[in-house]
Protein backbone atom coordinates (compact mmCIF):
# COMPACT_ATOMS: atom_id res chain seq x y z
CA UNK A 1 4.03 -75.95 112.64
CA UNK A 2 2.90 -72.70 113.45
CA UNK A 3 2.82 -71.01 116.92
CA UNK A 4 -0.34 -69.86 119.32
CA UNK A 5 0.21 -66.15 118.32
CA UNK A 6 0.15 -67.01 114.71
CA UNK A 7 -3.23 -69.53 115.05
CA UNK A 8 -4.90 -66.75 116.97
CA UNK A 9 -4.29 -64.15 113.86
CA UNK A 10 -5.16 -66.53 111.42
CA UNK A 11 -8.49 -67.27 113.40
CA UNK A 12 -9.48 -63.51 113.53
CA UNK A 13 -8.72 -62.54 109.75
CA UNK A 14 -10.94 -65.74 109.24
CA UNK A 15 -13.42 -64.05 111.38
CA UNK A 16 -13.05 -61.06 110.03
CA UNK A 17 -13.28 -61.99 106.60
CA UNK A 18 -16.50 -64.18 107.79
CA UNK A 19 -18.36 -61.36 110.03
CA UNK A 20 -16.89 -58.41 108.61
CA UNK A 21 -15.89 -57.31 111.71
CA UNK A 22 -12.77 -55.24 111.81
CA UNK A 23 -9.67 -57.14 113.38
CA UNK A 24 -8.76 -53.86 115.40
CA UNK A 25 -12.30 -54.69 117.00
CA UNK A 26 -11.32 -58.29 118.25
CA UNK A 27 -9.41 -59.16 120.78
CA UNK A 28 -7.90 -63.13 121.87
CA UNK A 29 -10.23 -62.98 124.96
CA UNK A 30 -13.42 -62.33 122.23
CA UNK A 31 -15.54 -65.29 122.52
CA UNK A 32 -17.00 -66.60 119.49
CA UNK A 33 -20.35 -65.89 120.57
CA UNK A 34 -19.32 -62.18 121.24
CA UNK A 35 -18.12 -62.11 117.59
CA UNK A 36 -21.77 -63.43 116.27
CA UNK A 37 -20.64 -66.78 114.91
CA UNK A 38 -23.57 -69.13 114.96
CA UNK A 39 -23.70 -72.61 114.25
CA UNK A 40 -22.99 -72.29 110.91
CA UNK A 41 -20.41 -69.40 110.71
CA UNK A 42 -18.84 -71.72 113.31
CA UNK A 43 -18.53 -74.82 110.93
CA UNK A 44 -16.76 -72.91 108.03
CA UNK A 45 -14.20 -71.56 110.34
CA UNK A 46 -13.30 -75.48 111.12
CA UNK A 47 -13.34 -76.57 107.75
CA UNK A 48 -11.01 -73.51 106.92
CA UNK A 49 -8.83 -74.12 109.87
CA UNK A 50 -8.83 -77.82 108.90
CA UNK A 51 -7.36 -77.10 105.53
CA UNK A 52 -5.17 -74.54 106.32
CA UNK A 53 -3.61 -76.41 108.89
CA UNK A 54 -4.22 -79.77 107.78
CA UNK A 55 -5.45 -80.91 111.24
CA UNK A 56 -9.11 -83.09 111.62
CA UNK A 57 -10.71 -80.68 114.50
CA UNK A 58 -13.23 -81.92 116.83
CA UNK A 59 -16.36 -79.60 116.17
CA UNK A 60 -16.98 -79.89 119.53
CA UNK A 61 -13.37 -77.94 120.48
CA UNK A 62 -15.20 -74.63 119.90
CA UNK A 63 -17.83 -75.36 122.51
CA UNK A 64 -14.93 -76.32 124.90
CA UNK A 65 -12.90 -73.60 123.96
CA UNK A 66 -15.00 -70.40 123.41
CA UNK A 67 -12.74 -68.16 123.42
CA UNK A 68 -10.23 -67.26 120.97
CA UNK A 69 -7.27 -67.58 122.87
CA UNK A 70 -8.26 -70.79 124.29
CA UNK A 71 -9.63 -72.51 121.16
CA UNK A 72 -5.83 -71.38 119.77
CA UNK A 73 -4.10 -72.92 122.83
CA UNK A 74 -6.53 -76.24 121.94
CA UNK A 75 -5.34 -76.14 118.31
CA UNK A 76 -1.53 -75.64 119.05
CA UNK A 77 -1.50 -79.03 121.74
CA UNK A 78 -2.79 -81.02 118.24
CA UNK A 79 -0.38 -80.00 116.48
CA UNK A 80 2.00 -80.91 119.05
CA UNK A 81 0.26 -84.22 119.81
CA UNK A 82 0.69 -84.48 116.11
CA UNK A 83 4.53 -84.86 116.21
C-alpha cells in the first residue's frame, strides 16, 4: 500500500505525461479542470490508476474529488477500506 504523498506524485507524472504539463507547474491543490483534463483525459487517468494500483475506482470520485489532493486522500481511504 502506498501513502497519500506517493498517490499524489504518481497522479501528476500521469498528468504530466497526459497534458504535457510540467510537474514543477502543478501543485496538490490543482484541480483537474485547472490542469485541462476533459472527460476523456479524465477516464485514462482511472484506468491507469486502476492498474497501477489495482483498485476498481468509482468514475464518479473525480467529480467528488476535484482536486488533486483530495481525489489522493479518496484513493488512500480504498485502499485502507481494502484491508
Amino acid at each position: 500500500m502506498i501513502t497519500t504523498a506517493e498517490i499524489e506524485s504518481l497522479i501528476k507524472e500521469m498528468i504530466s505525461k497526459e497534458t504535457g504539463i510540467r510537474l514543477t507547474d502543478m501543485s496538490s491543490q490543482s484541480s483537474f479542470h485547472q490542469l485541462g483534463l476533459d472527460s476523456v483525459n479524465s477516464l485514462f487517468l482511472l484506468g491507469d490508476l486502476e492498474d497501477a494500483l489495482n483498485l476498481d475506482i468509482d468514475p464518479l470520485s473525480l467529480y467528488d474529488n476535484p482536486t488533486i489532493e483530495s481525489f489522493s486522500a479518496y484513493i488512500n481511504d480504498l485502499q485502507n477500506a481494502r484491508i
